[in-house]
N, C-alpha and C. Protein backbone atom coordinates (compact mmCIF):
# COMPACT_ATOMS: atom_id res chain seq x y z
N UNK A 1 5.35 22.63 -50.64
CA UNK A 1 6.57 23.41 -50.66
C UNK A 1 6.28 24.80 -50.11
N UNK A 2 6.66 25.12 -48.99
CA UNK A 2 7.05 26.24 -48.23
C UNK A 2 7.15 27.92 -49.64
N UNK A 3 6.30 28.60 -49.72
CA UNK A 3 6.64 29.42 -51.01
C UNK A 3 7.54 30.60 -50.88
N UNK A 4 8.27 30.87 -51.08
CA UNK A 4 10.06 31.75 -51.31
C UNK A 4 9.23 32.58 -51.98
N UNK A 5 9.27 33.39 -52.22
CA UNK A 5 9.21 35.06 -53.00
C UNK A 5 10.50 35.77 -52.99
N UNK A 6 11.16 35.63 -52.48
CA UNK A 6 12.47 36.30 -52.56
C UNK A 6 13.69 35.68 -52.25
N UNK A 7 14.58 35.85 -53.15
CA UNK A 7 15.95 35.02 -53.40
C UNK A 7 16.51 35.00 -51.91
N UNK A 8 16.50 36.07 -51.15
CA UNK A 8 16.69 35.99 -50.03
C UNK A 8 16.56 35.22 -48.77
N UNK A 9 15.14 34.82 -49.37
CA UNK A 9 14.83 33.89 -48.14
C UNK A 9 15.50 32.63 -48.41
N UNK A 10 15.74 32.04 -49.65
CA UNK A 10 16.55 31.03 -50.15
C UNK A 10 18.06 31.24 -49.20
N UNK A 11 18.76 32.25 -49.64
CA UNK A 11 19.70 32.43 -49.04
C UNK A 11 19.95 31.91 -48.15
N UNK A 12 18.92 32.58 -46.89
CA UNK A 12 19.09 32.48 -45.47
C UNK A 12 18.32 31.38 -45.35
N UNK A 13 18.16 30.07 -45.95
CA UNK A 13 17.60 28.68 -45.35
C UNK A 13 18.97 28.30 -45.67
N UNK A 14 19.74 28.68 -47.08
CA UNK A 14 21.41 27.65 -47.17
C UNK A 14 22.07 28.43 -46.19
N UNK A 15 22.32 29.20 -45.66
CA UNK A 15 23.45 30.10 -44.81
C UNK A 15 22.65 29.22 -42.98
N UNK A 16 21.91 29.08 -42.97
CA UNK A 16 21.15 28.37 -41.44
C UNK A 16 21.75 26.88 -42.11
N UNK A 17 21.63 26.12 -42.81
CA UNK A 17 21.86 24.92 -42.66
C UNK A 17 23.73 24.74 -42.74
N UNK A 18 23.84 25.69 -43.73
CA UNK A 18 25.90 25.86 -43.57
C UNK A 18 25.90 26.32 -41.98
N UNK A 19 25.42 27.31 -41.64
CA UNK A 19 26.07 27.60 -40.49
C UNK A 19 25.88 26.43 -39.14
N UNK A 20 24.89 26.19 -38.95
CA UNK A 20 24.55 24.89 -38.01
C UNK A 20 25.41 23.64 -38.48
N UNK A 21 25.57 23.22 -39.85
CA UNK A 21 26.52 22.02 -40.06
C UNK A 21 28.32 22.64 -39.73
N UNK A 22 28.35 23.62 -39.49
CA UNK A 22 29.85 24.03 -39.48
C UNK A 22 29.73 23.93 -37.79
N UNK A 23 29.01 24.62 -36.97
CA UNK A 23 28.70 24.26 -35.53
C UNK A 23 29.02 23.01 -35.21
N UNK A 24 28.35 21.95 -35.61
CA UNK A 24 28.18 20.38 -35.36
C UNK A 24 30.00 20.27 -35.71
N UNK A 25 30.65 20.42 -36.54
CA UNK A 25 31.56 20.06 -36.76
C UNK A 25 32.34 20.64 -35.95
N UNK A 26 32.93 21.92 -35.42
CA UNK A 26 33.26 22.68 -34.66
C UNK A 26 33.36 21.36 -33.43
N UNK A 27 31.71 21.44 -32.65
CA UNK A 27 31.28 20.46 -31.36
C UNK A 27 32.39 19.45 -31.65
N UNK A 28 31.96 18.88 -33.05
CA UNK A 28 32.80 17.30 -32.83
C UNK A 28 34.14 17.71 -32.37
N UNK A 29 34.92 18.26 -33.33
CA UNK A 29 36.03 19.10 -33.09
C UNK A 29 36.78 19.03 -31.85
N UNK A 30 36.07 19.58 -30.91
CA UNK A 30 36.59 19.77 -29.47
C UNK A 30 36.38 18.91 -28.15
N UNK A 31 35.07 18.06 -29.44
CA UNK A 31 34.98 16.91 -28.39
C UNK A 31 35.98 15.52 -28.78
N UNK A 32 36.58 15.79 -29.81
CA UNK A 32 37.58 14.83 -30.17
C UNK A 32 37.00 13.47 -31.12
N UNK A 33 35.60 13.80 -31.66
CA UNK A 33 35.69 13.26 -32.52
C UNK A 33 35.89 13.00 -34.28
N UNK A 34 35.97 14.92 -34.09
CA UNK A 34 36.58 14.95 -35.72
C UNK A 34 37.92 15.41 -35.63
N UNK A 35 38.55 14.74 -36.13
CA UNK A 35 39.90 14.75 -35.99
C UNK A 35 40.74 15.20 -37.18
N UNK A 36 41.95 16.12 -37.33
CA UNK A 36 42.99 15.98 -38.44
C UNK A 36 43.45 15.65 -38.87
N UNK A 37 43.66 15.12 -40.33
CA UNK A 37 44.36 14.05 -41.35
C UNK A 37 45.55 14.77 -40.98
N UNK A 38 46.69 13.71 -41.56
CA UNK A 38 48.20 13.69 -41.43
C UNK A 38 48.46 14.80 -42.51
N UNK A 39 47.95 15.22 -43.25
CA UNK A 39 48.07 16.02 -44.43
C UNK A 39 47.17 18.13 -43.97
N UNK A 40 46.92 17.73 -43.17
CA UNK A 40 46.25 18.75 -42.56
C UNK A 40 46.64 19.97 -42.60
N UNK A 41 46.94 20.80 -43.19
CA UNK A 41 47.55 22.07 -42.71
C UNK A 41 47.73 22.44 -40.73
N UNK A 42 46.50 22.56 -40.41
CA UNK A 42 46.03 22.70 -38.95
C UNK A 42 46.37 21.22 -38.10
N UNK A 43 46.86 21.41 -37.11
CA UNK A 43 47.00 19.74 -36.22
C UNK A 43 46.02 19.83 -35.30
N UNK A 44 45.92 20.96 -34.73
CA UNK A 44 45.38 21.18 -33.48
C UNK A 44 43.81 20.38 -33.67
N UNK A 45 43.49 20.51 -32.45
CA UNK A 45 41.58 19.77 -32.93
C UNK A 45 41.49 21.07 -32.24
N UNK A 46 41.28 21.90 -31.34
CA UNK A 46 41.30 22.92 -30.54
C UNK A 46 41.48 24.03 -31.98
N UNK A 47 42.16 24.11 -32.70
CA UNK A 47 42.30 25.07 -33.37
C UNK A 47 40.78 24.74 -35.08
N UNK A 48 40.99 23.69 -34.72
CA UNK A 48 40.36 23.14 -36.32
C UNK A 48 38.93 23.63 -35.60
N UNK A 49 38.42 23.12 -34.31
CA UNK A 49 36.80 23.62 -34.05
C UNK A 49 36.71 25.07 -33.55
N UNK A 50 37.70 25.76 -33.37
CA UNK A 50 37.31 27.11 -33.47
C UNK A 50 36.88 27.52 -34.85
N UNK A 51 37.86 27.41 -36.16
CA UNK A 51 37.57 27.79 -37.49
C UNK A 51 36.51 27.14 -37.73
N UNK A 52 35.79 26.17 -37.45
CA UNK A 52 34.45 25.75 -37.52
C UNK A 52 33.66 26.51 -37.20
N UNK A 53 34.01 26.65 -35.82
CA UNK A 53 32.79 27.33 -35.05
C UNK A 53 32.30 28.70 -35.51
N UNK A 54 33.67 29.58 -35.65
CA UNK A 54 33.81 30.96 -36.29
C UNK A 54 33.23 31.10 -37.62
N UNK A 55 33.35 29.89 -38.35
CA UNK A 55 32.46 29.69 -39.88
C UNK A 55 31.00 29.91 -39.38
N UNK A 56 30.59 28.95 -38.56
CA UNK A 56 29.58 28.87 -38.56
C UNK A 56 28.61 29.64 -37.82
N UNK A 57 29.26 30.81 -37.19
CA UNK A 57 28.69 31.83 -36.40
C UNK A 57 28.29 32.49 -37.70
N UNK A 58 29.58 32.98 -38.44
CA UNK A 58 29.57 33.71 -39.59
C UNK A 58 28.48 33.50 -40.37
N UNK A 59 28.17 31.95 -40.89
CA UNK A 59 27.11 31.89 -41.69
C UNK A 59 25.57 32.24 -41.06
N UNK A 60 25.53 31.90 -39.84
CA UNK A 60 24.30 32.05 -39.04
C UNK A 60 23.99 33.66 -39.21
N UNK A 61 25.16 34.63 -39.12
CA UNK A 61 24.93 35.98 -38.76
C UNK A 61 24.38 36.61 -40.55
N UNK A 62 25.18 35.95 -40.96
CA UNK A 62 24.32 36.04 -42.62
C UNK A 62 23.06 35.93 -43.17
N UNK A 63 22.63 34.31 -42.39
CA UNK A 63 21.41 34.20 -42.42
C UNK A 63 20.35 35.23 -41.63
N UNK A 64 20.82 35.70 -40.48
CA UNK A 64 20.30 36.73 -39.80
C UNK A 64 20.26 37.51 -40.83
N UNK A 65 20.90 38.53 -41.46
CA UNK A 65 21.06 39.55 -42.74
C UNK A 65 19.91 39.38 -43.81
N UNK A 66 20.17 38.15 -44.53
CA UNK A 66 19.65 37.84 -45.05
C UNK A 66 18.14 37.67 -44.79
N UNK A 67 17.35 37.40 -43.80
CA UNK A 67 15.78 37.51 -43.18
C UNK A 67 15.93 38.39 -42.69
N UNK A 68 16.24 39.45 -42.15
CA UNK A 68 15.79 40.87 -42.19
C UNK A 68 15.54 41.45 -43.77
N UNK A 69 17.06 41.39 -44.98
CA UNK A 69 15.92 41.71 -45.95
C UNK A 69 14.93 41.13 -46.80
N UNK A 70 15.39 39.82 -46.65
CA UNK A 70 13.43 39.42 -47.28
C UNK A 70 12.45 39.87 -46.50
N UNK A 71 12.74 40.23 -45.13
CA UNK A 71 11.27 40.71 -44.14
C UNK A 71 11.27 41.95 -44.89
N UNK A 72 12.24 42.76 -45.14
CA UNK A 72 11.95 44.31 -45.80
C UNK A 72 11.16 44.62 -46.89
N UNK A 73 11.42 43.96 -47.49
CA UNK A 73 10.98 43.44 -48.86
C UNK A 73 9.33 43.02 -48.56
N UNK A 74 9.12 41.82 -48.48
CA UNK A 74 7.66 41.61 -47.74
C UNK A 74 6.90 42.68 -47.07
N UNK A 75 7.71 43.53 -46.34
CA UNK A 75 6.62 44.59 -45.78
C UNK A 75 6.58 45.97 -47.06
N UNK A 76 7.91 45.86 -47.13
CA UNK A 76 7.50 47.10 -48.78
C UNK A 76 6.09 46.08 -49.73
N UNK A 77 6.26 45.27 -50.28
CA UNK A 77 5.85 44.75 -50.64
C UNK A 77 3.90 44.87 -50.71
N UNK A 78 3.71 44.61 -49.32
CA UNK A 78 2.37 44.89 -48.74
C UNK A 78 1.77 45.99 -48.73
N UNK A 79 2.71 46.83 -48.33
CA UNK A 79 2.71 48.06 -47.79
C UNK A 79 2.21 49.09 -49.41
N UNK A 80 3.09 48.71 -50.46
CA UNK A 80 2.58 49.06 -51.97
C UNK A 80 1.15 48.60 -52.56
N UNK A 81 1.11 46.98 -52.39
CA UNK A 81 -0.36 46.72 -52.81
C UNK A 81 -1.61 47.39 -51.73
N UNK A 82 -1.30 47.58 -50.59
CA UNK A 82 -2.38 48.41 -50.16
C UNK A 82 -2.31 49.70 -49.50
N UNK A 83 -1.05 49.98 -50.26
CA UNK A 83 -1.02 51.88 -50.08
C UNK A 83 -0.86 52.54 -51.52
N UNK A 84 -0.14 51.92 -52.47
CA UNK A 84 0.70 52.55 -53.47
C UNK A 84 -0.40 52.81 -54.48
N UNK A 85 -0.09 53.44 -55.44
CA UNK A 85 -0.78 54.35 -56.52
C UNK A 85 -1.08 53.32 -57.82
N UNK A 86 -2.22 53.11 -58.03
CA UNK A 86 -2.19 51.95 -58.91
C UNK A 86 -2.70 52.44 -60.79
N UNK A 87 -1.35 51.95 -61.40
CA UNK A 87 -1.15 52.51 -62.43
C UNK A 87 -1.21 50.97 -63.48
N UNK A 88 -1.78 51.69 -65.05
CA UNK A 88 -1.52 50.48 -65.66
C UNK A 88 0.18 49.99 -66.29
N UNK A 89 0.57 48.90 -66.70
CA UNK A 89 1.90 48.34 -66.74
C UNK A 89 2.19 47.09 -68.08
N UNK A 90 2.45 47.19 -68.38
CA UNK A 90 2.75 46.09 -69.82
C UNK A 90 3.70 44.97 -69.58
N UNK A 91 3.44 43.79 -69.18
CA UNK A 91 4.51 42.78 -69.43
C UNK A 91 5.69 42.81 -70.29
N UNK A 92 6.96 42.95 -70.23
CA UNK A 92 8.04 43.01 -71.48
C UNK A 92 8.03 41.27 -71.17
N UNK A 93 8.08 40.59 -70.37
CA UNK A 93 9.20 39.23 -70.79
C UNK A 93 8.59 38.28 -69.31
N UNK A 94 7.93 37.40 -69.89
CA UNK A 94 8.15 36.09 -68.73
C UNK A 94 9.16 34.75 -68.57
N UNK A 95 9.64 34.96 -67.75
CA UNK A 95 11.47 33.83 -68.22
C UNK A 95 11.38 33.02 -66.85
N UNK A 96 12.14 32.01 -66.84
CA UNK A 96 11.60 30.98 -65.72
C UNK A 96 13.66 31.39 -65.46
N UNK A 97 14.36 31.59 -63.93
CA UNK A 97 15.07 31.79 -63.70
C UNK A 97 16.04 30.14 -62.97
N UNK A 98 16.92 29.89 -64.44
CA UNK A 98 17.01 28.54 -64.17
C UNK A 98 18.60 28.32 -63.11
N UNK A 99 18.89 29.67 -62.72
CA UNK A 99 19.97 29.05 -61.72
C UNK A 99 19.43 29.17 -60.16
N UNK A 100 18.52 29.47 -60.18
CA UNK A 100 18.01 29.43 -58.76
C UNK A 100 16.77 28.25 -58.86
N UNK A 101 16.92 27.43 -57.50
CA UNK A 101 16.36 25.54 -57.90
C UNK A 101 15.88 25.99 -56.47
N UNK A 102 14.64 25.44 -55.75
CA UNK A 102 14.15 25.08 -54.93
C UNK A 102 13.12 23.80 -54.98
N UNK A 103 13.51 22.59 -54.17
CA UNK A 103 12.82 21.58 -54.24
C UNK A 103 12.49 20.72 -56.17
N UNK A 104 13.95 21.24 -56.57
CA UNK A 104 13.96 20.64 -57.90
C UNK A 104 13.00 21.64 -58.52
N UNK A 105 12.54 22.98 -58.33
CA UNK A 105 11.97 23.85 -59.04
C UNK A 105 12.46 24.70 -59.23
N UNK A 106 12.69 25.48 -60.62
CA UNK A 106 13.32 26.74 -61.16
C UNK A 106 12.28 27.75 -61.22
N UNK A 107 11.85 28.85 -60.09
CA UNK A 107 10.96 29.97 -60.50
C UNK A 107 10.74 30.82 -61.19
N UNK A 108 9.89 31.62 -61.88
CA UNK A 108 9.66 32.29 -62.37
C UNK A 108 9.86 33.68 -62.30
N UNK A 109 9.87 34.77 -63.15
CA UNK A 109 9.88 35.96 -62.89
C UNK A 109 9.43 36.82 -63.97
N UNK A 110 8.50 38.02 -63.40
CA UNK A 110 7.78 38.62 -64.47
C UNK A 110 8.46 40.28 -65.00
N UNK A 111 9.26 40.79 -66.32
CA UNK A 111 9.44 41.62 -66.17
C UNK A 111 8.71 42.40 -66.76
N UNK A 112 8.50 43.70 -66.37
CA UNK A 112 7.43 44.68 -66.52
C UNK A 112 7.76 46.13 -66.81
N UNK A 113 6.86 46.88 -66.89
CA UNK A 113 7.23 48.33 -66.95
C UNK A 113 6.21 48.79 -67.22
N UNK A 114 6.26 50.18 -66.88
CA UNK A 114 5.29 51.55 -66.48
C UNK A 114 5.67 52.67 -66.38
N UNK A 115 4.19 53.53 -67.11
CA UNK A 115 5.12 55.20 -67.27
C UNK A 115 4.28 56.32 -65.84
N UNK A 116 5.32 56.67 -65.52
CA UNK A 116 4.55 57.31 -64.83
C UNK A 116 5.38 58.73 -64.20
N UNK A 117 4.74 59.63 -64.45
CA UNK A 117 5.27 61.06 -64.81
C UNK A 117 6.41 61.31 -65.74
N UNK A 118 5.85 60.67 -66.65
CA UNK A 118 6.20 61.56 -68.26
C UNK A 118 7.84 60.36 -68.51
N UNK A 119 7.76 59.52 -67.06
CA UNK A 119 8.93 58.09 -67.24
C UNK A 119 8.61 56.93 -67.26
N UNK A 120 9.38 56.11 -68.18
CA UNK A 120 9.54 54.92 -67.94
C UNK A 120 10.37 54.62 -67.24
N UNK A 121 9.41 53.27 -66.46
CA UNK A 121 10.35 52.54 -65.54
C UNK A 121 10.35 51.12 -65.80
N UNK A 122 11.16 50.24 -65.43
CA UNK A 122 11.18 48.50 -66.01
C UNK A 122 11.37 47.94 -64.42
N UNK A 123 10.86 47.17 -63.92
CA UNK A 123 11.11 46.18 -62.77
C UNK A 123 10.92 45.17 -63.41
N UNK A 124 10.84 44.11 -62.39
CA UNK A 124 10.48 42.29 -62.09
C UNK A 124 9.87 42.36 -60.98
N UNK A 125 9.05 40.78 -61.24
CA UNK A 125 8.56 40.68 -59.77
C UNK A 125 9.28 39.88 -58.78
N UNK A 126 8.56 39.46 -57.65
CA UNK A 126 9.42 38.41 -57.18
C UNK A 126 9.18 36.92 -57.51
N UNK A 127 9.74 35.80 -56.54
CA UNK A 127 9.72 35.00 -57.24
C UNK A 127 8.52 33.88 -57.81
N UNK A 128 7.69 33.58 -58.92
CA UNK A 128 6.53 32.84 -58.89
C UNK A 128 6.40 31.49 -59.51
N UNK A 129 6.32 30.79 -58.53
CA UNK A 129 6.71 29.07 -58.42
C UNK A 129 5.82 28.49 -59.85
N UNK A 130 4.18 29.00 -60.08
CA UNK A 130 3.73 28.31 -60.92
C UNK A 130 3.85 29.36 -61.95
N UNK A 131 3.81 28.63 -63.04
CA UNK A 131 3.81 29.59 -64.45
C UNK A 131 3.07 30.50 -64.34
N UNK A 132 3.62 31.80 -64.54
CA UNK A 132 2.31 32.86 -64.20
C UNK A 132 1.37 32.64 -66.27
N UNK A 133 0.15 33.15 -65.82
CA UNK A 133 -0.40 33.45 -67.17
C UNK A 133 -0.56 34.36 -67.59
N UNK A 134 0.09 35.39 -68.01
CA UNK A 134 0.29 36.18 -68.49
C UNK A 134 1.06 36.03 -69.61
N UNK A 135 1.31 36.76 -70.84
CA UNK A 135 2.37 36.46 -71.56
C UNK A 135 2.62 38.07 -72.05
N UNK A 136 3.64 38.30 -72.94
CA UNK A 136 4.13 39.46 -72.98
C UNK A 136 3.26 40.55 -74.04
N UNK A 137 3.16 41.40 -73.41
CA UNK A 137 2.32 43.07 -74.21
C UNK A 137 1.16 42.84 -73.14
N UNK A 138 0.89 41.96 -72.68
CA UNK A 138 -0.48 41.76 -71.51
C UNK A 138 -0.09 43.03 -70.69
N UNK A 139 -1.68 43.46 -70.66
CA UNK A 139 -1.72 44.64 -69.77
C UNK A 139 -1.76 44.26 -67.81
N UNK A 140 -1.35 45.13 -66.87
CA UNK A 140 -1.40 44.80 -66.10
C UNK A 140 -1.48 45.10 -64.61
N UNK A 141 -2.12 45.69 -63.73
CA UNK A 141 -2.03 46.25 -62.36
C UNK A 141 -0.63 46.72 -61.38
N UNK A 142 -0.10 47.80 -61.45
CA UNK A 142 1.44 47.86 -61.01
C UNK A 142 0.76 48.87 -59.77
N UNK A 143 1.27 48.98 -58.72
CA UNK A 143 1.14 49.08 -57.96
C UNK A 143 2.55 50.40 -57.52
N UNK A 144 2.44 51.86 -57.23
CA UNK A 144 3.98 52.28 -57.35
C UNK A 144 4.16 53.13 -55.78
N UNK A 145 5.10 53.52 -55.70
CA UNK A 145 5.11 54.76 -54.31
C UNK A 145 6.28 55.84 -55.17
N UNK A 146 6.06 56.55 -54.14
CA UNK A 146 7.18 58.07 -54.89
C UNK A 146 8.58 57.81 -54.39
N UNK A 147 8.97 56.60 -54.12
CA UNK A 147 10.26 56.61 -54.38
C UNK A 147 10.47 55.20 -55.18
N UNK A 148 10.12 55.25 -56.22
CA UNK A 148 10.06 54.52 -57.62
C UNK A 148 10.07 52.97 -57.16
N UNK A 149 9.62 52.63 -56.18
CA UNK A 149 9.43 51.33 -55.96
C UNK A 149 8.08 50.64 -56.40
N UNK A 150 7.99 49.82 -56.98
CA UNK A 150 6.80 48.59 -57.48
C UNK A 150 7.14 47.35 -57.09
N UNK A 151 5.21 46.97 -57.64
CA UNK A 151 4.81 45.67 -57.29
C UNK A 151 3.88 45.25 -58.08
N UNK A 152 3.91 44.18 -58.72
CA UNK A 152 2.61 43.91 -58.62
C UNK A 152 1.88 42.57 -58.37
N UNK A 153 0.28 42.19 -58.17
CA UNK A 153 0.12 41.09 -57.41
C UNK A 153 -0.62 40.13 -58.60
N UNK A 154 0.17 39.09 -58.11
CA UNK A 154 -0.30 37.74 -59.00
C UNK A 154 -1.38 37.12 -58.66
């Protein structure tokens, strides 16, 4: 299984497969083989594979959106574990996040927190397919930059 770290990239694999299946339909559309029920709002086939097509640009341009910010993310990401200021961090809560499913798997997520200049701060991580081992009050490596962004690595 291909490993997701970020809800995002999920996103933009369903928004590429909606948008390409709305395309195909669109094609049929105008090539006259998907056709309008008698009950149709729309008659046209000309009109029915444009709103296809226009769906499915739409979803594609999403998916575009969508992988630019998981790429953002990934390079913050990197960019913290081998630039950022490494502080210690306390596990609050490990919870397995059961509305998001990939390949019949519900991932994980670690939430955390760390003080640092005289504050507390609480994040999560991203997403982690096998049970992490850690459990909660576990001490732990956080990783920060000065504009309150963290990480830390599993």
């Amino acid at each position: 299984m291909n490993r997701i770290k970020y809800a995002e990239q999920l996103y933009a694999l369903i928004s590429m497969c909606l948008g390409c299946a709305f395309i195909v339909f669109g094609l049929l559309s105008f090539i006259g083989i998907l056709q309008p029920t008698s009950a149709s709002i729309v008659q046209s086939q000309r009109h029915i594979g444009i709103v296809f097509s226009v769906l499915g640009v739409a979803f594609l341009i999403a998916q575009a959106i969508f992988t630019v910010l998981a790429s953002a993310k990934r390079k913050s990401y990197c960019e913290l574990i081998s630039n950022g200021i490494k502080v210690n961090g306390i596990v609050e809560k490990v919870y397995m996040q059961k509305f998001l499913q990939y390949g019949k798997k519900s991932p994980y997520r670690v939430l955390y927190s760390y003080t640092y200049g005289g504050k507390i701060y609480h994040h999560k991580s991203h997403l982690l397919w096998d049970k992490p081992y850690m459990k909660e009050t576990d001490s732990i490596a956080v990783y920060i930059n000065d504009s309150e962004k963290s990480a830390i690595q599993l």
